[in-house]
Protein backbone atom coordinates (compact mmCIF):
# COMPACT_ATOMS: atom_id res chain seq x y z
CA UNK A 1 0.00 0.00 0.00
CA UNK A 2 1.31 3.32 -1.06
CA UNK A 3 2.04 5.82 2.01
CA UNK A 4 -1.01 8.22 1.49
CA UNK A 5 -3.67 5.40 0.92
CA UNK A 6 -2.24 3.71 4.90
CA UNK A 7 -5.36 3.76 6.80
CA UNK A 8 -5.03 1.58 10.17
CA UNK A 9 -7.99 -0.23 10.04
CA UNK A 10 -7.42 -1.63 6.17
CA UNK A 11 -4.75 -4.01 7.26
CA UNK A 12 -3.03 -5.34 3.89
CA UNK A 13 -3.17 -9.27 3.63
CA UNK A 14 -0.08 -9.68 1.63
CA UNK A 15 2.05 -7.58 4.01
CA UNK A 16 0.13 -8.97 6.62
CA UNK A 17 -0.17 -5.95 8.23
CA UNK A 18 -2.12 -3.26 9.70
CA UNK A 19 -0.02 0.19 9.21
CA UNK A 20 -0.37 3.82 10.72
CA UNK A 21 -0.45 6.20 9.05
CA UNK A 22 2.73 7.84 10.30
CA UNK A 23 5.52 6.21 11.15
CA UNK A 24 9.39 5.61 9.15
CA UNK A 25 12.11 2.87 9.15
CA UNK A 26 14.52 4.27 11.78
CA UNK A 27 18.58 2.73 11.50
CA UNK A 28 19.08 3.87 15.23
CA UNK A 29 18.52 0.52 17.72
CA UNK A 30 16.79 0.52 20.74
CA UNK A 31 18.11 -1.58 23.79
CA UNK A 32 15.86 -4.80 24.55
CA UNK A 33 17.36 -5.50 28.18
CA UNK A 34 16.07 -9.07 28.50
CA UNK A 35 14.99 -10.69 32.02
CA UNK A 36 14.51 -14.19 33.31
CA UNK A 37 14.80 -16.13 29.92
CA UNK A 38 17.92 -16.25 26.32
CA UNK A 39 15.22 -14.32 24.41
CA UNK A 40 12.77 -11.42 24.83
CA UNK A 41 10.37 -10.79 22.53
CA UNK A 42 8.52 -6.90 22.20
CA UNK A 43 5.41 -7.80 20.75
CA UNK A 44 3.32 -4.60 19.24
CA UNK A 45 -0.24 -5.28 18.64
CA UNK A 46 -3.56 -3.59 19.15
CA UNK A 47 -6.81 -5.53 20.90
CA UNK A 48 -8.85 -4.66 17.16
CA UNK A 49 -6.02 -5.33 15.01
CA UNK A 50 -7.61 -8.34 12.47
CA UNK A 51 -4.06 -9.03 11.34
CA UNK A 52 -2.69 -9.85 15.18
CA UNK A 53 -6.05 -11.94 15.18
CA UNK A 54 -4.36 -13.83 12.23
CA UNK A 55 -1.17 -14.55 14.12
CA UNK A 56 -2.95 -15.94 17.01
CA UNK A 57 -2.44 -19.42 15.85
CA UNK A 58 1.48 -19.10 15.07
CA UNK A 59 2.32 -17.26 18.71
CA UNK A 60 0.31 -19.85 20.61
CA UNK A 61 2.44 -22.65 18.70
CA UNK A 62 5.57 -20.50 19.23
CA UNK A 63 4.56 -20.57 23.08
CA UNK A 64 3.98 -24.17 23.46
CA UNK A 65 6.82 -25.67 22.06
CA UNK A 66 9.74 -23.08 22.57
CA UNK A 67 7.92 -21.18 25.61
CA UNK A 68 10.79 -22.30 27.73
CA UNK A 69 13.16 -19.52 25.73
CA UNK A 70 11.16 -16.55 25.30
CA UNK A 71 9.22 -14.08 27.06
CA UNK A 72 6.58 -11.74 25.72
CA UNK A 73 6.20 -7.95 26.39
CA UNK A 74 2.84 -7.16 25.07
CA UNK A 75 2.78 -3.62 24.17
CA UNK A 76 -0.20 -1.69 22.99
CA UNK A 77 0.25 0.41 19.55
CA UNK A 78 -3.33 2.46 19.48
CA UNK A 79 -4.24 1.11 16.11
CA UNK A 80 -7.56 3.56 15.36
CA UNK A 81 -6.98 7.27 17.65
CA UNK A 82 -10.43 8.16 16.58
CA UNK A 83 -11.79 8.82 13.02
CA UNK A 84 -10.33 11.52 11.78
CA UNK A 85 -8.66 9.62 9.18
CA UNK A 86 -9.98 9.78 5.88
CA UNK A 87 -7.73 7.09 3.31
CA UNK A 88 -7.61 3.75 2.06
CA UNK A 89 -11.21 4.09 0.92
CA UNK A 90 -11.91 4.36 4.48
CA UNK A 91 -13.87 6.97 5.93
CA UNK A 92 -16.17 5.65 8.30
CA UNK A 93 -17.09 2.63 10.91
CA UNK A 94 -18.83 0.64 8.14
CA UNK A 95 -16.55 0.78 5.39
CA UNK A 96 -14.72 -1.50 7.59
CA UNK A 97 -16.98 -4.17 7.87
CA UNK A 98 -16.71 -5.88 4.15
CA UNK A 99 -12.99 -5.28 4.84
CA UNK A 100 -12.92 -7.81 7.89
CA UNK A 101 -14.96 -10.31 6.37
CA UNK A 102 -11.94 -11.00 3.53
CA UNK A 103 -9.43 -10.72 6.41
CA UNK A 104 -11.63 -13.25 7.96
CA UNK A 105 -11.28 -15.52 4.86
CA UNK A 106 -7.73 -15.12 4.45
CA UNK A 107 -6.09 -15.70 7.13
CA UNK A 108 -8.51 -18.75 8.06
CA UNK A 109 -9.69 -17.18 11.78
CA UNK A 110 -13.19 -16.12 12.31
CA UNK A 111 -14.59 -12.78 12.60
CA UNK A 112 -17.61 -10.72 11.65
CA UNK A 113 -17.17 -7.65 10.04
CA UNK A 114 -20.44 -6.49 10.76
CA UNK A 115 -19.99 -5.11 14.29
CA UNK A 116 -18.79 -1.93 12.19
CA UNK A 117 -22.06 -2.20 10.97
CA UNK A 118 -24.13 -2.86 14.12
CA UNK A 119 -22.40 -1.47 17.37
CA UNK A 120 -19.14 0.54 15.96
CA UNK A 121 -15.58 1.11 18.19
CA UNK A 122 -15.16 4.81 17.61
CA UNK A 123 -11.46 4.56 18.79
CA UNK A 124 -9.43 1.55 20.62
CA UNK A 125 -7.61 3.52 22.71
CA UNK A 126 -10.04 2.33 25.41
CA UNK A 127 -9.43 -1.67 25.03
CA UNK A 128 -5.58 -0.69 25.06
CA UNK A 129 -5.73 1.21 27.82
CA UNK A 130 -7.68 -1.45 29.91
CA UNK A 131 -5.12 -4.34 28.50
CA UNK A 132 -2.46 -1.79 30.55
CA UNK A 133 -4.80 -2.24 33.53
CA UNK A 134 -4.99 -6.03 33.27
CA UNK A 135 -0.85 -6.11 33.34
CA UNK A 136 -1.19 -4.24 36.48
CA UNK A 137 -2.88 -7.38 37.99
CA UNK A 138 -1.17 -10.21 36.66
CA UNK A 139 0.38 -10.35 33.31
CA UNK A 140 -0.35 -13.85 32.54
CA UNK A 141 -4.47 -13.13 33.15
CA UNK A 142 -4.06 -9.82 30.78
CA UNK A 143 -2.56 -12.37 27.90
CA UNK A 144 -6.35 -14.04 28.41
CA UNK A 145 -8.13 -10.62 29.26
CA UNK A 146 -7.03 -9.46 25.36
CA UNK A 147 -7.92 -12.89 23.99
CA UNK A 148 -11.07 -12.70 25.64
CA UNK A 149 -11.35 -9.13 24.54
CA UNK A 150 -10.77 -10.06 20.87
CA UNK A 151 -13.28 -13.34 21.17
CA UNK A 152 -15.90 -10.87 22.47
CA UNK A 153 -15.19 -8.28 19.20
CA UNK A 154 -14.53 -10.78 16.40
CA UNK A 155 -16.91 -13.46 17.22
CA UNK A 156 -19.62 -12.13 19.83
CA UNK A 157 -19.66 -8.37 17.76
CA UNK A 158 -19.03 -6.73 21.20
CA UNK A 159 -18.09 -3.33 20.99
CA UNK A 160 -14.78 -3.51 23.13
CA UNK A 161 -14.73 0.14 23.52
CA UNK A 162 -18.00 0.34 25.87
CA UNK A 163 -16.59 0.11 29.60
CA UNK A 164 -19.54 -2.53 30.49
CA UNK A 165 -17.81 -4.72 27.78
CA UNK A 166 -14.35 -4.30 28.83
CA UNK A 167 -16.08 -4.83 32.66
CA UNK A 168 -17.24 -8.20 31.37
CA UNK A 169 -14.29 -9.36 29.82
CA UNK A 170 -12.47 -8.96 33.30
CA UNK A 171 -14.64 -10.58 34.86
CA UNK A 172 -14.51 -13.71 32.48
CA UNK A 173 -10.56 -13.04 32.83
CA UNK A 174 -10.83 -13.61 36.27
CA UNK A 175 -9.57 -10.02 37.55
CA UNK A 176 -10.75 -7.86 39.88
CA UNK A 177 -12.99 -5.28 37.86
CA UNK A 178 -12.80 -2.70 40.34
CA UNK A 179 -9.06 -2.66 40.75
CA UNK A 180 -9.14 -2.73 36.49
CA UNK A 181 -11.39 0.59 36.32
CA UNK A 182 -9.49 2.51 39.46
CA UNK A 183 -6.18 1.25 37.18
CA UNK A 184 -7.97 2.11 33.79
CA UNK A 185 -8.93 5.86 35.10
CA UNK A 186 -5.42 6.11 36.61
CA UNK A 187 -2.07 4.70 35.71
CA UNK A 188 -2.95 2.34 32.88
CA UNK A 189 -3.25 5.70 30.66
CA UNK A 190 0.40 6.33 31.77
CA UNK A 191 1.58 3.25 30.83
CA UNK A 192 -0.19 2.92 27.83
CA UNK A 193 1.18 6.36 26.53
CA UNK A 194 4.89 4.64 27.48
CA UNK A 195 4.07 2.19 25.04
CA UNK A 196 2.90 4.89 22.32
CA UNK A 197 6.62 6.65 23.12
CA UNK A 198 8.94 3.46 22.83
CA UNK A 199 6.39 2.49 19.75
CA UNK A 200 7.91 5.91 17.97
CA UNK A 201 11.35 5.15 19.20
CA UNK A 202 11.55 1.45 17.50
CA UNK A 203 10.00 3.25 14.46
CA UNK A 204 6.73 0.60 14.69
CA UNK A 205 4.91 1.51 11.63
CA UNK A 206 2.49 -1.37 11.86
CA UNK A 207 0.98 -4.54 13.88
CA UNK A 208 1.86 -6.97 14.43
CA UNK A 209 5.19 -6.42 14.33
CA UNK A 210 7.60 -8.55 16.60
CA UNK A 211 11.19 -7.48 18.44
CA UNK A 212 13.30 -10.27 18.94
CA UNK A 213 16.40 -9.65 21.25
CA UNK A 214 19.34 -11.68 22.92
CA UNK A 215 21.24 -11.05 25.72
CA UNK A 216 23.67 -9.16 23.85
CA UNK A 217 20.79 -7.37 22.01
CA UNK A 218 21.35 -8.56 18.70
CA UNK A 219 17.56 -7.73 17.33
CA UNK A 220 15.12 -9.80 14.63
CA UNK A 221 12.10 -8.30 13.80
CA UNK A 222 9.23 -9.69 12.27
CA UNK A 223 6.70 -7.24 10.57
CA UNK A 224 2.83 -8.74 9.66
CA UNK A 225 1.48 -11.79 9.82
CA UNK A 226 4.30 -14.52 8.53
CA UNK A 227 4.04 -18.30 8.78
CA UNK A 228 5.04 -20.24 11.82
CA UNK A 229 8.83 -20.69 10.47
CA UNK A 230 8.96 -16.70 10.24
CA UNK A 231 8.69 -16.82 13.87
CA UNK A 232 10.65 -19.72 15.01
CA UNK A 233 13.61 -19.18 12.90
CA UNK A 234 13.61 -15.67 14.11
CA UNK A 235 14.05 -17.40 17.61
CA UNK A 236 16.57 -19.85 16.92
CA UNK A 237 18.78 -17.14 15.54
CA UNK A 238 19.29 -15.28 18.06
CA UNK A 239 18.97 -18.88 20.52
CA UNK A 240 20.24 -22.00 18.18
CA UNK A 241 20.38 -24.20 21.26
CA UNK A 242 17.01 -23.80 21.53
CA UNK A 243 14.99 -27.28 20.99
CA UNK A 244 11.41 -27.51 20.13
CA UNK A 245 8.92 -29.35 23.07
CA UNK A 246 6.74 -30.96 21.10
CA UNK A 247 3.43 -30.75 22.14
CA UNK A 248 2.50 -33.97 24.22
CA UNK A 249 -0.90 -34.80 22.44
CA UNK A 250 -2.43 -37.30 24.97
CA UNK A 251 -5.38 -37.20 23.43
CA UNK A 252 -7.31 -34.93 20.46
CA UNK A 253 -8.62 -32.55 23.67
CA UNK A 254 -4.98 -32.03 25.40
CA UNK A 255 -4.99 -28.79 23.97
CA UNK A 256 -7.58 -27.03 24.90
CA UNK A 257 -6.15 -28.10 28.23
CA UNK A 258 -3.75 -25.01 27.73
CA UNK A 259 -6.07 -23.00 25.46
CA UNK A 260 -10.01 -23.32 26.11
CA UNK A 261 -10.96 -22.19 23.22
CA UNK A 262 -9.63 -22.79 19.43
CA UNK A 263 -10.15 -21.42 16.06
CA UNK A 264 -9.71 -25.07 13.48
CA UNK A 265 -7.04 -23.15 11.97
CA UNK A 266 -4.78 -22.69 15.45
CA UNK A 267 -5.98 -26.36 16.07
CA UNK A 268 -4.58 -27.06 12.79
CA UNK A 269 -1.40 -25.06 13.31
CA UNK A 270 -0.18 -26.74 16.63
CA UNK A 271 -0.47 -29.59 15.60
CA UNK A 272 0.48 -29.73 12.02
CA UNK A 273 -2.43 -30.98 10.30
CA UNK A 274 -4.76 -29.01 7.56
CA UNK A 275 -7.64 -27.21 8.45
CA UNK A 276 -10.20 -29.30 7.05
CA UNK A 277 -8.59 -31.74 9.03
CA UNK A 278 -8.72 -29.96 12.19
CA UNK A 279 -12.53 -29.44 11.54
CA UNK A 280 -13.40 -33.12 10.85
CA UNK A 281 -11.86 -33.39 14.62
CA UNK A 282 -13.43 -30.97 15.98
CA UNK A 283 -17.04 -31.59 14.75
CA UNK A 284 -16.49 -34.73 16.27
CA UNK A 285 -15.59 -34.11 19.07
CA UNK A 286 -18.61 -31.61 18.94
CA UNK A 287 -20.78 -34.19 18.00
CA UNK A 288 -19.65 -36.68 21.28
CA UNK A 289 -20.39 -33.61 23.58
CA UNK A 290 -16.83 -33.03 24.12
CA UNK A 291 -16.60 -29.37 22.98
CA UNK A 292 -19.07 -26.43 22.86
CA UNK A 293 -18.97 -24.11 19.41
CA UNK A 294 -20.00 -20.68 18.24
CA UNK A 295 -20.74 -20.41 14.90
CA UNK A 296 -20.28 -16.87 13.18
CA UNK A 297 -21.24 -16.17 9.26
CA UNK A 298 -17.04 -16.50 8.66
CA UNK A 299 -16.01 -19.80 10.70
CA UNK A 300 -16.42 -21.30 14.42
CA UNK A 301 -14.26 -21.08 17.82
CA UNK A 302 -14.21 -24.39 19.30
CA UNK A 303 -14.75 -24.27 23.49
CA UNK A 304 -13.87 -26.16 25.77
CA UNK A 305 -16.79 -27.68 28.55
C-alpha cells in the first residue's frame, strides 16, 4: 500500500499488516534488556487489530513448544486514535466491515465484520488502555483478558470500547474489575502512553510487528502476519540451542487443556495438520459432547466444557 492510501484499520493481507499512518524505518537501535529467559520478545499489537487476530495461531504454537526460551512484552500500539482519518477508501465505521470479512477468509480465523455495521468502536484507545490495567494485575491473566477481549469483538460483535464490555471481559478473565477501572482511570493511561513513546522510538509503523532480542541485544524483527517458520527461525537465531517441546498430544482434547478455546485453523497449526482436518476433529468431538462451538457467518471457535 502506497504511504497516502495507509489507513489503520485496512490491514493489507499480503504484508500482513495493519499500518499507521505515520511512522518511518529508523537505523538507530533501541536496547531490549532481557529478564529471566535467552530471548525477549517486544510484541506490538492492538486488541482490534484483524491481522494480530491472524497470528494468534502461530504465537500460541511458538509458546507451546519453545515457551521455555522466550518471554513476551505485550505492548499496545493504538491502532484507530479516533476517526479523523480519511484514506484507504476508508472513511467511516462501516466501510470497515466488508474489509474484515476478507481478512476473515484469508487468514482462516473467524470474525464478523459487521460489528462496524451494528455497534461501531469509535477509537481503541479504550481496550488498550484497559489491556495496561490487566498487566497491572497479573500479566499472565491480561494475555487471556485481550484474547477474551478479541473473542468478544470478532466473534460475539461486542463493541470492546463500551466500559460494560471491557467490565465483562475482566470478569470472564478472572480479575478484579474494580481494581481494572481505578487502574484504567489512573495509571494504565500512563503506561499505555509509554508504550505509544517506545512504539515511535523502534519506528513501529504497523501490527503486528515482533522485536526479537538476545542477551547481547542482537535484534530480529518480524513485521505482519508470517508463517510459523517466520517466527521460530527468528528465535533460533538469536537462541540456536534452543529445541522444540513438542506438544505432548495425549489425546485430540490435550490442547484445549492449555487453550479453552480454538479457532480449526490454530488447532490445525499446533499440531500440524490441515484445516479441514482440524474441523473433521473438531465436529467430532462436537458431535460426542466433548466441545461447545460458536458459529459466526465467517467460521467457528471451538470451546472447551
Amino acid at each position: 500500500m502506497s504511504e497516502d492510501k495507509t489507513n489503520p484499520l485496512m490491514c493489507d493481507p499480503v504484508s500482513g499488516m495493519c499500518e499507521m499512518p505515520v511512522g518511518k524505518k529508523s537505523n538507530a537501535k533501541t536496547a531490549i534488556p532481557t529478564e529471566n529467559k535467552p530471548v525477549k520478545i517486544i510484541y506490538y499489537t492492538d486488541p482490534i487489530c484483524s491481522s494480530c487476530w491472524g497470528i494468534e495461531p502461530q504465537l500460541r504454537k511458538l509458546k507451546l513448544e519453545y515457551g521455555d526460551y522466550f518471554e513476551i512484552d505485550y505492548r499496545m500500539g493504538g491502532l484507530l486514535p479516533d476517526w479523523s482519518y480519511n484514506s484507504g477508501g476508508i472513511s467511516k465505521p462501516s466501510d470497515v466491515a466488508h474489509h474484515w470479512d476478507e481478512a476473515s477468509l484469508y487468514y482462516e480465523m473467524p470474525i464478523d465484520g459487521n460489528v462496524w455495521l451494528e455497534d461501531p468502536l469509535d477509537s481503541s484507545y479504550p481496550s488498550c488502555i484497559a489491556m495496561k490495567a490487566a498487566q497491572m494485575q497479573s500479566k499472565e491473566k491480561a494475555v487471556k483478558f485481550m484474547r477474551i477481549l478479541r473473542e468478544e469483538l470478532y466473534l460475539n460483535k461486542k463493541n470492546i470500547a463500551k466500559w460494560e464490555n471491557i467490565a465483562e471481559a475482566t470478569k470472564i478473565a478472572g480479575m478484579d474489575v474494580q481494581k481494572l477501572k481505578t487502574d484504567y482511570d489512573g495509571d494504565a493511561k500512563k503506561l499505555f502512553q509509554e508504550d505509544l513513546n517506545l512504539g515511535k522510538t523502534l519506528a513501529v509503523r504497523g501490527f503486528p510487528t515482533l522485536f526479537f532480542a538476545d542477551a547481547n541485544n542482537n535484534q530480529l524483527i518480524v513485521y505482519g502476519s508470517k508463517p510459523y517458520a517466520a517466527y521460530e527461525n527468528a528465535l533460533l537465531a538469536l537462541f540456536p540451542e534452543a529445541k522444540a517441546k513438542k506438544f505432548e498430544n495425549k489425546n485430540s482434547l490435550s490442547v484445549f487443556e492449555i487453550y479453552p478455546t480454538l479457532a480449526p485453523k490454530e488447532y490445525a497449526v499446533i499440531h500440524n495438520i490441515s484445516v479441514n482436518e482440524a474441523k473433521i476433529i473438531l465436529e467430532e468431538l462436537c458431535s460426542k459432547g466433548k466441545l461447545d462451538k460458536k458459529t459466526i457467518k465467517n467460521g467457528s471457535l471451538y470451546i472447551r466444557k
